[in-house]
Protein backbone atom coordinates (compact mmCIF):
# COMPACT_ATOMS: atom_id res chain seq x y z
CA UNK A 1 34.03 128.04 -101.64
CA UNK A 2 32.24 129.14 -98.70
CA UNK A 3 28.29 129.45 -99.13
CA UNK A 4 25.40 129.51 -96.34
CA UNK A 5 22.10 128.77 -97.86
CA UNK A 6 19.34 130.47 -95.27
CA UNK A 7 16.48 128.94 -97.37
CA UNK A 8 16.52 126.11 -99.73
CA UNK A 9 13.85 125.15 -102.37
CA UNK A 10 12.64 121.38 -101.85
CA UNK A 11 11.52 120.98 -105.18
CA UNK A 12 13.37 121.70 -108.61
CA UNK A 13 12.36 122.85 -111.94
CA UNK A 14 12.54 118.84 -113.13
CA UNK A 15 9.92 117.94 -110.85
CA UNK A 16 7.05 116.35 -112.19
CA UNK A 17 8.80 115.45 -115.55
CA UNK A 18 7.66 112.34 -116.05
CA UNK A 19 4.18 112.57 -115.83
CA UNK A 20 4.24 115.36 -118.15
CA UNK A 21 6.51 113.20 -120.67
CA UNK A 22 4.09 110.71 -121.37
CA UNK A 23 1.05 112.77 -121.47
CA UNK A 24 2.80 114.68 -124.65
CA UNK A 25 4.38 112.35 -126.11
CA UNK A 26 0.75 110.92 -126.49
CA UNK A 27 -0.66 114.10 -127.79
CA UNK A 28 1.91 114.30 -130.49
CA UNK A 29 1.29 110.73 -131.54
CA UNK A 30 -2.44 111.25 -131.77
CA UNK A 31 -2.00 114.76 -133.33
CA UNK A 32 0.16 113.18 -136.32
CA UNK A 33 -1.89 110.21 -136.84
CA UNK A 34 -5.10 112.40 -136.51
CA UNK A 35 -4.22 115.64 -138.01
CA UNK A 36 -6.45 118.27 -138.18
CA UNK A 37 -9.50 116.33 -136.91
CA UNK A 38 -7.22 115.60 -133.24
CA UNK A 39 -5.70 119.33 -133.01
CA UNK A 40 -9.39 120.29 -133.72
CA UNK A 41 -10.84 118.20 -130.66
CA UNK A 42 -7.80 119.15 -128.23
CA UNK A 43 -8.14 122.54 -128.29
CA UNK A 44 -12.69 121.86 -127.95
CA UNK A 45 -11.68 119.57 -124.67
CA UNK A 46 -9.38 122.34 -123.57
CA UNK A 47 -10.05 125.77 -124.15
CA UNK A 48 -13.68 124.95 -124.84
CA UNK A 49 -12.85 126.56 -128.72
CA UNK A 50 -15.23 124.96 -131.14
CA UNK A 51 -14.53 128.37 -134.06
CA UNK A 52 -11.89 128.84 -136.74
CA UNK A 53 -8.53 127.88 -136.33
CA UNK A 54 -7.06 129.79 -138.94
CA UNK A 55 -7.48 133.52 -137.77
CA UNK A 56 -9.22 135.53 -140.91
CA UNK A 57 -8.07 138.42 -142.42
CA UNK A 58 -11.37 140.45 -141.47
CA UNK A 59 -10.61 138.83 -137.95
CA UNK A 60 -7.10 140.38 -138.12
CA UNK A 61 -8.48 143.94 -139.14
CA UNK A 62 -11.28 143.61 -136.13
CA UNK A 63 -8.81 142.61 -133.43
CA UNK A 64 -7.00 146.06 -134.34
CA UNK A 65 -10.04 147.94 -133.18
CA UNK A 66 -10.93 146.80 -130.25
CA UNK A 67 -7.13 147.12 -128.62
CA UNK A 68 -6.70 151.12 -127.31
CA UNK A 69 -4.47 153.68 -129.34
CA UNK A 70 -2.75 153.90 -126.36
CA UNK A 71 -1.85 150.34 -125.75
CA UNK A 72 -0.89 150.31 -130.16
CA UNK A 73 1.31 152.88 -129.03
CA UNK A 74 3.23 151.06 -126.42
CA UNK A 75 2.91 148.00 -128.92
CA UNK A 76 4.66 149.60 -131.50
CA UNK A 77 7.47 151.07 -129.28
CA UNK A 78 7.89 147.89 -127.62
CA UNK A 79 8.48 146.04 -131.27
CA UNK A 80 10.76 149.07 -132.37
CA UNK A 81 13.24 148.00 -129.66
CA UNK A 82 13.60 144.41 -130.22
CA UNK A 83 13.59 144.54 -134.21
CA UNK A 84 16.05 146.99 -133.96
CA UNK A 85 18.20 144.92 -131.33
CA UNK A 86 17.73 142.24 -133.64
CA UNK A 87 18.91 144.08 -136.65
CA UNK A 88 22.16 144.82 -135.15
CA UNK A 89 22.64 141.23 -134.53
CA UNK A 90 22.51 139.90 -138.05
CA UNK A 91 24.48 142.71 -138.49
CA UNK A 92 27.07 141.15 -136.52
CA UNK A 93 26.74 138.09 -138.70
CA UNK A 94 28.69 138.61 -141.66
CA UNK A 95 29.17 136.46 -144.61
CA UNK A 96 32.76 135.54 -144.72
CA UNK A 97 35.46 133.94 -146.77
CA UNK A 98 38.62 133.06 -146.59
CA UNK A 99 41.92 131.04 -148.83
CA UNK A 100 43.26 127.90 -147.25
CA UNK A 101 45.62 126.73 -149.10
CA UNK A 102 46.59 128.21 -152.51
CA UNK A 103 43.45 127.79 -154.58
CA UNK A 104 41.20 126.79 -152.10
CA UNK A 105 38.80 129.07 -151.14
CA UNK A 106 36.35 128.31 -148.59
CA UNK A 107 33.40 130.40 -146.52
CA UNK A 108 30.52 130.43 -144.78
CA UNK A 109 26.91 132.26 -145.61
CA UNK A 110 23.96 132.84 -142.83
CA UNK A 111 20.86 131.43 -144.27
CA UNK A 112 17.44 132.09 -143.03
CA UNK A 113 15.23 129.13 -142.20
CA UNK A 114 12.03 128.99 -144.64
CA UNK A 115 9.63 128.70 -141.56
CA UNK A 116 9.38 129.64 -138.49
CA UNK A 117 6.72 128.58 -135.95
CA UNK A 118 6.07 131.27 -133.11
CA UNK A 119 3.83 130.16 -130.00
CA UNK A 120 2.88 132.96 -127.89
CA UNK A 121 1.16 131.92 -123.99
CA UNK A 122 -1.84 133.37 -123.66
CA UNK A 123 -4.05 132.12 -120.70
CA UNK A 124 -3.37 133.88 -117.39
CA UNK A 125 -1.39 136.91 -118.88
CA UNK A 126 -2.07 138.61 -122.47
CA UNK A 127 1.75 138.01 -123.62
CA UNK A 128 1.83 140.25 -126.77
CA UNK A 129 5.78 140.69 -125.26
CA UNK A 130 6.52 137.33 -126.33
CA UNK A 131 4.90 137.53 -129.83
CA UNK A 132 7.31 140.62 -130.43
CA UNK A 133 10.36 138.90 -128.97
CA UNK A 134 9.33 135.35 -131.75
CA UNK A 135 7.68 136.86 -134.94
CA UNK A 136 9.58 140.12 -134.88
CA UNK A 137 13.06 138.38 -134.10
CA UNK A 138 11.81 135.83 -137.15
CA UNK A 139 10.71 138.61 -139.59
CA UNK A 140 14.12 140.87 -138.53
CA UNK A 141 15.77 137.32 -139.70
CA UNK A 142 14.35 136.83 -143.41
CA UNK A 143 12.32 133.84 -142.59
CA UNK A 144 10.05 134.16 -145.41
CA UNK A 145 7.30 132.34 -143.67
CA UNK A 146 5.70 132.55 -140.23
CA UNK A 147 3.48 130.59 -138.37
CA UNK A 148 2.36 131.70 -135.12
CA UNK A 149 -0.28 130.44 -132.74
CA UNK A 150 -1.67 131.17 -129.07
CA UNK A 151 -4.64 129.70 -127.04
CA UNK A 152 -8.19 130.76 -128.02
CA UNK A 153 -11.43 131.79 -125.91
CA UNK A 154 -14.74 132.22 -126.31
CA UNK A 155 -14.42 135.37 -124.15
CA UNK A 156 -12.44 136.75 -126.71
CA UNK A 157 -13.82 134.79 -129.43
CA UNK A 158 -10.94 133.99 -130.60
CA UNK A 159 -7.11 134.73 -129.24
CA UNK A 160 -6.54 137.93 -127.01
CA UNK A 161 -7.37 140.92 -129.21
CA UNK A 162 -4.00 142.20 -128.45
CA UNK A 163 -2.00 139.33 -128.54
CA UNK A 164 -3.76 138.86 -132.50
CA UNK A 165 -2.90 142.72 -133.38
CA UNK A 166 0.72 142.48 -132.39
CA UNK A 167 1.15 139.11 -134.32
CA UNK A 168 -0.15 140.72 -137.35
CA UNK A 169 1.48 143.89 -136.75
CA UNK A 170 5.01 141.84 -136.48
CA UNK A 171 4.34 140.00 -139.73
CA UNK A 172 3.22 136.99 -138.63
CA UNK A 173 1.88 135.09 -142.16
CA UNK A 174 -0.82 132.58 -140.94
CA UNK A 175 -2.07 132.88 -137.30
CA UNK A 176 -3.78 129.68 -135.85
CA UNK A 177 -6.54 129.94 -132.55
CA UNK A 178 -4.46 127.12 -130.96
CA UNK A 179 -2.64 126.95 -127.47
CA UNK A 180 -1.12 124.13 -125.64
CA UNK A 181 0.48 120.74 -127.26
CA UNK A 182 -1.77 121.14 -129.59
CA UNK A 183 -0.67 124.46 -131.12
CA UNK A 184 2.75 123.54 -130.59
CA UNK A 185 2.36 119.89 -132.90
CA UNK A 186 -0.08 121.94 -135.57
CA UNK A 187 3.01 124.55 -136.44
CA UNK A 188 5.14 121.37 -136.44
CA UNK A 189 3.35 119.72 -138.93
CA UNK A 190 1.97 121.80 -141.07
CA UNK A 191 -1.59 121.47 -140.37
CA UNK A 192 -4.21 124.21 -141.16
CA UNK A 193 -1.30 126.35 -143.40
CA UNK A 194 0.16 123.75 -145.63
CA UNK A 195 3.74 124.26 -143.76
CA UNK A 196 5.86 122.75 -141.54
CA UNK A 197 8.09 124.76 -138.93
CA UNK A 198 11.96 124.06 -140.03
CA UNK A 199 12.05 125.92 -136.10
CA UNK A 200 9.98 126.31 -133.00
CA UNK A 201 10.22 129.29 -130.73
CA UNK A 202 8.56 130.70 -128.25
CA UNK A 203 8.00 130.57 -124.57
CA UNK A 204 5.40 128.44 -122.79
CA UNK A 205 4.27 125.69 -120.28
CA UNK A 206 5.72 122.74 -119.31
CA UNK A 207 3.64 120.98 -121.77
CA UNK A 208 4.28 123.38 -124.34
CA UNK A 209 8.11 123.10 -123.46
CA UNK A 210 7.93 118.92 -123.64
CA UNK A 211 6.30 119.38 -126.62
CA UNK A 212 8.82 120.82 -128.21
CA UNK A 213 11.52 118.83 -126.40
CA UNK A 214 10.03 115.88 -128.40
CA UNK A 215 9.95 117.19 -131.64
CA UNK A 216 13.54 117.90 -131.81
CA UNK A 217 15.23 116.58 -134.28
CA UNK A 218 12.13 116.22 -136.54
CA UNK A 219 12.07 120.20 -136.50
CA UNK A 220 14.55 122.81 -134.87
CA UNK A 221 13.42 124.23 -131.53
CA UNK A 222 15.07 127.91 -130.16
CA UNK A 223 16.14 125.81 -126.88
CA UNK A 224 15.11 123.57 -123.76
CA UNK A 225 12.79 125.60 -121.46
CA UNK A 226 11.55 125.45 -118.23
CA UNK A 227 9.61 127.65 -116.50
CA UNK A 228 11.12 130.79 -115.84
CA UNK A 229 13.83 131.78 -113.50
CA UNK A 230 15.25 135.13 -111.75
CA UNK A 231 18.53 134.86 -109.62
CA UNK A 232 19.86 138.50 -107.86
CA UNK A 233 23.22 139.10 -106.83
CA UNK A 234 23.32 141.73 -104.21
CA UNK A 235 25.51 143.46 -101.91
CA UNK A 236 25.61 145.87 -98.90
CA UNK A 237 25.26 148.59 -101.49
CA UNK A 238 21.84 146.84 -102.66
CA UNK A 239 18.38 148.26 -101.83
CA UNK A 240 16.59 145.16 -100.30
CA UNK A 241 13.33 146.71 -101.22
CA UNK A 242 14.00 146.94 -104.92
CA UNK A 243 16.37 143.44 -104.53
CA UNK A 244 12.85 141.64 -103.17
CA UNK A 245 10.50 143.34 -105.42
CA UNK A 246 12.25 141.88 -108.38
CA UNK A 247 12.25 138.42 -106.95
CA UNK A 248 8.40 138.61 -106.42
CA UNK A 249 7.95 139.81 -109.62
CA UNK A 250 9.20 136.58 -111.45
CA UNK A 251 7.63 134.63 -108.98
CA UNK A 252 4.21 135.27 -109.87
CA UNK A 253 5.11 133.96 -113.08
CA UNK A 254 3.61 130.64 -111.78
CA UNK A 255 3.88 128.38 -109.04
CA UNK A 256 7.26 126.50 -109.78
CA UNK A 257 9.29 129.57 -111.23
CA UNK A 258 12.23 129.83 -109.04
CA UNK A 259 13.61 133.18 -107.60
CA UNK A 260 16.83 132.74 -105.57
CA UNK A 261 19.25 135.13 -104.20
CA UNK A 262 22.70 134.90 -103.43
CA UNK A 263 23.79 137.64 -101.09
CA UNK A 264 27.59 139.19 -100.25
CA UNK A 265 25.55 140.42 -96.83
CA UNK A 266 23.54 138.50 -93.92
CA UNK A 267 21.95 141.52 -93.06
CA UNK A 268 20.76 142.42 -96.50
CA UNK A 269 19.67 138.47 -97.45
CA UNK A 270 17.85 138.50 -93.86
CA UNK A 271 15.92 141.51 -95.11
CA UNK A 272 14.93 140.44 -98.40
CA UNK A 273 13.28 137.28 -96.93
CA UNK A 274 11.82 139.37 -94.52
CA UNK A 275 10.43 141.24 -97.47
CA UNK A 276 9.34 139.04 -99.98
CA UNK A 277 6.50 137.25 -98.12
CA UNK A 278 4.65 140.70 -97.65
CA UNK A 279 5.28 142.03 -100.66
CA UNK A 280 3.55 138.57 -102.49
CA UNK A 281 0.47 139.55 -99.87
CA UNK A 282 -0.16 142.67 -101.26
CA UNK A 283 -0.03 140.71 -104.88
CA UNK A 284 -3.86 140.36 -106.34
CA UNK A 285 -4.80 136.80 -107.26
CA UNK A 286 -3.78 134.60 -108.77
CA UNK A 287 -0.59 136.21 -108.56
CA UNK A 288 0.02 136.16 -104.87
CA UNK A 289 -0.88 132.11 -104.85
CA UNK A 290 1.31 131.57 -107.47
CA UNK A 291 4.46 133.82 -106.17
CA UNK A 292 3.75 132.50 -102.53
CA UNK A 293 3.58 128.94 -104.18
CA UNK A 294 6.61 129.34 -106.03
CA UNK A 295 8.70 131.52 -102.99
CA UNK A 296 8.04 128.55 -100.82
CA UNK A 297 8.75 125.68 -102.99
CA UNK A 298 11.15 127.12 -105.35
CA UNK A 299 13.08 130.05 -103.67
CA UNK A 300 16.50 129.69 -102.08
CA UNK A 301 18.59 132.41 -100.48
CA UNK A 302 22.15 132.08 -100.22
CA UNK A 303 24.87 134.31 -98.39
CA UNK A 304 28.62 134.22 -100.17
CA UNK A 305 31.82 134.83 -98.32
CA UNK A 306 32.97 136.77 -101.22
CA UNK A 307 32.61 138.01 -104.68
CA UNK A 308 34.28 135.37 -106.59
CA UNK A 309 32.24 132.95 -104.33
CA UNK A 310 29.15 134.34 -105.47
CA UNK A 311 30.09 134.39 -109.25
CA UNK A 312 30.76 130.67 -109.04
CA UNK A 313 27.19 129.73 -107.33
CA UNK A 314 25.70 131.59 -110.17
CA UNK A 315 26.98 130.11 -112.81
CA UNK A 316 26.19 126.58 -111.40
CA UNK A 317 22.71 128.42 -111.53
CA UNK A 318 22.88 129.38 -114.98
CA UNK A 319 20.14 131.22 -114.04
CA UNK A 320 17.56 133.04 -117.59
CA UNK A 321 17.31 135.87 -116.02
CA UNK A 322 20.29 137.29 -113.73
CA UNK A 323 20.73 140.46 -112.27
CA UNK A 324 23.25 142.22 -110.06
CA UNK A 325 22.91 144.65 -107.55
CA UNK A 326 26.67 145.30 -106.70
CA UNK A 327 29.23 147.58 -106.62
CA UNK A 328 32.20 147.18 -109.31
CA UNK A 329 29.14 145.95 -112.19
CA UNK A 330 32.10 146.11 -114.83
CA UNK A 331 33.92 143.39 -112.79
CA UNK A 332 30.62 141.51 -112.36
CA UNK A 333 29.85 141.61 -116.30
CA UNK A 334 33.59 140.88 -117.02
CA UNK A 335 33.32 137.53 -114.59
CA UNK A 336 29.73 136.13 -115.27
CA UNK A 337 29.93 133.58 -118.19
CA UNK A 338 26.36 131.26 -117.39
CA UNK A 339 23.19 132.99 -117.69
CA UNK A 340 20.06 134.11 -120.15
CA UNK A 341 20.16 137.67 -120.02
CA UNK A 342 22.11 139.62 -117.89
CA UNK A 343 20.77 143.30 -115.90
CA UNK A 344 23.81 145.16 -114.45
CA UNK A 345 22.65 147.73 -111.41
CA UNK A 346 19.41 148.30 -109.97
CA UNK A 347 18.35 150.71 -113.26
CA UNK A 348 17.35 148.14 -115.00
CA UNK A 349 15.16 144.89 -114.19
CA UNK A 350 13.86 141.55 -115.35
CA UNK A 351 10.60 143.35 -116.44
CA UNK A 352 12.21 145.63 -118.58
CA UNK A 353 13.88 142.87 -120.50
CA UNK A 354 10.60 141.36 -120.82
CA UNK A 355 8.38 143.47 -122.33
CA UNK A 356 10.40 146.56 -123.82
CA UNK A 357 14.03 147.11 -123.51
CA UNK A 358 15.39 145.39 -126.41
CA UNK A 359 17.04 142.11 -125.83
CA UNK A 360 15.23 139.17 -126.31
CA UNK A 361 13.16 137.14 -123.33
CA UNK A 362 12.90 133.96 -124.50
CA UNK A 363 15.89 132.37 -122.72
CA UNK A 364 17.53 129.18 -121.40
CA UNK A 365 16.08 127.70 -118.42
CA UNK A 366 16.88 124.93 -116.19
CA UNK A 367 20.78 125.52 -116.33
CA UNK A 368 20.93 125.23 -120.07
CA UNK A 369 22.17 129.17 -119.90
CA UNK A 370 25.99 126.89 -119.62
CA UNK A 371 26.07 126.09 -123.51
CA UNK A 372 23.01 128.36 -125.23
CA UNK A 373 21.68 132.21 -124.90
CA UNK A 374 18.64 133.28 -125.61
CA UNK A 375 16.56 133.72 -128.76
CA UNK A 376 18.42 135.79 -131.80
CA UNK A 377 18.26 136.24 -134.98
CA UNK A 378 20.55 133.99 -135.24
CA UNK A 379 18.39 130.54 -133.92
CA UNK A 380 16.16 131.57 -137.10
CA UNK A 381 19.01 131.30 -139.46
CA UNK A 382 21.53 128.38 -140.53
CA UNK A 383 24.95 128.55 -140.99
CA UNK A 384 26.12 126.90 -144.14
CA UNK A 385 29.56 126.81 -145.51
CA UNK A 386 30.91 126.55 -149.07
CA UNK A 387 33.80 125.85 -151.56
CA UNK A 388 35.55 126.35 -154.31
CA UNK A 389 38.92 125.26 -155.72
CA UNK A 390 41.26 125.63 -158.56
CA UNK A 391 42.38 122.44 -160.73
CA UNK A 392 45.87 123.22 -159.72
CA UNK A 393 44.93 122.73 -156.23
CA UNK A 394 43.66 119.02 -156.68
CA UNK A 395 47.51 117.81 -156.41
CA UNK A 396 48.01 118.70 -152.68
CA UNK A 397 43.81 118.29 -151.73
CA UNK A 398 43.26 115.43 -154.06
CA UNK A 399 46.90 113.20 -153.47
CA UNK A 400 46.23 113.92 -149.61
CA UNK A 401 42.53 112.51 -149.49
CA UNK A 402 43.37 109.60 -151.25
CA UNK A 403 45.49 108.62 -149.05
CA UNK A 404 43.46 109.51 -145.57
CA UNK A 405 40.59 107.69 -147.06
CA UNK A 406 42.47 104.50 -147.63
CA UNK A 407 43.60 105.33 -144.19
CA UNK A 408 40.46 105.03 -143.27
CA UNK A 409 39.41 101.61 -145.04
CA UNK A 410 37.33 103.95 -148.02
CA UNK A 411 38.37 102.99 -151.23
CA UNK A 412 35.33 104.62 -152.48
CA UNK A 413 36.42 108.03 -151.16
CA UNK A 414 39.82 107.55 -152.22
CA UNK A 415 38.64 106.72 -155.89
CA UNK A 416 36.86 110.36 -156.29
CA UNK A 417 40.27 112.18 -155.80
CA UNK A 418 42.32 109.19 -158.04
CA UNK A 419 40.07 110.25 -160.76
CA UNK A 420 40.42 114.12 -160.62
CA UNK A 421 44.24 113.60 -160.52
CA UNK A 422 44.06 111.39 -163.31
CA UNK A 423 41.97 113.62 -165.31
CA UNK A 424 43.86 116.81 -164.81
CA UNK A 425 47.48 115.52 -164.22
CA UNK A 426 47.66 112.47 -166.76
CA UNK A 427 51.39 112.30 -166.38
CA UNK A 428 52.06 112.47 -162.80
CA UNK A 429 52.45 110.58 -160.74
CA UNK A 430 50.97 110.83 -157.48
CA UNK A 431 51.55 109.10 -154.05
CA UNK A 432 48.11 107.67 -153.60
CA UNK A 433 48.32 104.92 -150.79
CA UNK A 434 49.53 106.03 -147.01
CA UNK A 435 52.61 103.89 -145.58
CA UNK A 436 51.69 100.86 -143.71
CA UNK A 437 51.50 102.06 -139.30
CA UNK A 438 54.33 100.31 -137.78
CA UNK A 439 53.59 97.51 -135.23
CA UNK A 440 55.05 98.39 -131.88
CA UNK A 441 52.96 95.87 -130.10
């Protein structure tokens, strides 16, 4: 494979880790011990919130007024994409059944979870996207119960006015005034609504993300997240404009969000760099210190001999968001097997996918886009399987796991199929015991 990086990022999304690690780990140690009291004083020492945590009905009802008809409207068009995106995908998830052997039927049924907790970031940027993509992708699901929380201010007295409209207008059950770790461990158990998250979802920092890490296994999380990432594939056929605009715009995300570019052209790669620095001027701030932050530490550019070249530096990428500004997109979306979300063609962008197009944006980060995709209905809901089987087909399942579980050294095992045989078949006789394995040693 033949690659020439002309920039390379000196630090990585895993920088920092540790630090972080320890700090949560104890948060969530004080937060279960402490309970409501602890969540309580995080969220005073940090967001300087001293008011309700559990948002009010009358609260609910006064957000809606103060956020615009205009911006309800957008709202509301914005949530009628995703839900129905994520209608078609349970509809895509059929119950099924099937016969095994004769008399043994077996199947599978898609269960939603009984709750869900949604966290929605809401400190530099009003993300009532991300409450859409979580409690709308939850309620599109069947989970019966929602929990959903974002960081409070006293500007606001409360959560952003439109980040607590679109929660309730999604269907979110209890809303709590709680950001950070502290958020994140209240949804996971139970505190201020009486129920604990069977899953966590939701984008956030890299507290809120090793948070969550750390709770695995106690409750489900949507996936491993880092902060967020846009790669671009582009060739001479690209507009380097559009190509570097797009990288700047994920960049501001914060200041280690990597944007990297792998280009089939010098000329066009040379451009973009060219590009990028002046385009993050003109950003206001914070933005521009965050995109030049991230550019500088996080961006790489990379130039690829040829198409199949490219494809296989972007899936060691796995980027969340990838996009491709080539010729031939069919062969692109054909070949690509390790990302988030994929945009095909300079039509559509990373910002699209984020706030209105459809798909969801909460996605895998960090390379994790090589075994998971992004949020679905389908991280709400559980697949559990089932069986049933006639009498008659006890002799060939009930004579064969006898003898496996003996196999095995589980006489215990073996004795729930003996007695099922003997019960139904009292006059056969049944080979119960496997032959001894021959010694060859």
């Amino acid at each position: 494979m033949s690659i020439e990086f002309l920039k390379k990022a000196p630090k990585s999304a895993s920088s920092g880790e540790s630090d972080v690690r320890d700090k949560v780990r104890a948060m969530l140690d004080d937060i279960e011990s402490g309970g409501e009291e602890a969540a309580r004083r995080y969220t005073s020492n940090f967001d300087g919130w001293d008011g309700d945590i559990l948002v009010s009905p009358e609260a609910r009802a006064a957000a809606a007024k103060r956020v615009p008809q205009s911006i309800r409207n957008d709202i509301a068009f914005a949530r009628e994409q995703v839900c129905t995106f994520a209608r078609a995908q349970k509809s895509w998830l059929p119950n099924a059944q099937t016969e095994l052997h004769p008399g043994v039927t077996a199947g599978h049924r898609h269960v939603p979870v009984q709750t869900a907790g949604c966290y929605v970031p809401g400190g530099r940027y009003a993300h009532v996207a991300s409450a859409i993509m979580s409690v709308g992708t939850a309620k599109e699901a069947g989970v019966k119960n929602i929990i959903a929380c974002s960081p409070p201010s006293n500007a606001h007295g409360g959560m952003h006015p439109a980040i607590l409209y679109t929660l309730d207008l999604c269907g979110a059950d209890h809303i709590l005034n709680l950001g950070g770790v502290q958020g994140i461990a209240a949804m996971a158990f139970g505190l201020f609504s009486g129920h604990s998250a069977d899953v966590l979802a939701g984008p956030g920092n890299q507290y809120v993300a090793e948070a969550k890490r750390l709770l695995y296994g106690f409750t489900g999380i949507d996936m491993f997240a880092g902060p967020t990432e846009i790669l671009v594939i582009a060739d001479d056929t690209a507009d380097a404009e559009i190509v570097a605009c797009d990288l700047v715009g994920q960049a501001e995300h914060g200041p280690n969000s990597p944007a990297w570019l792998i280009s089939l052209s010098s000329s066009l790669a040379n451009k973009v760099m060219q590009l990028v620095p002046q385009m993050i001027e003109a950003l206001p701030e914070p933005n521009r210190s965050h995109a030049m932050q991230s550019w500088q530490e996080y961006g790489e550019v990379a130039v690829a001999d040829s198409q199949e070249d490219a494809a296989v530096l972007s899936d060691r990428y796995a980027a969340e968001h990838l996009e491709v500004h080539c010729a031939n997109l069919d062969w692109w979306q054909s070949r690509l097997i390790n990302y988030g979300s994929l945009f095909l063609g300079e039509e559509t962008t990373v910002a699209y996918g984020d706030k209105v197009s459809g798909p969801n944006h909460i996605l895998p980060t960090k390379g994790a886009g090589r075994y998971t995709g992004g949020l679905s209905v389908a991280k709400f809901m559980k697949t559990v399987t089932w069986q049933r089987m006639t009498r008659e087909a006890n002799r060939d399942i009930g004579a064969a796991t006898a003898r496996i579980s003996r196999l095995e050294g589980m006489e215990g095992h073996a004795r729930t199929a003996d007695l099922r045989l003997a019960k139904w078949f009292p006059d056969e006789k049944f080979i119960l015991q496997s032959e001894n394995l021959s010694d060859n040693s």
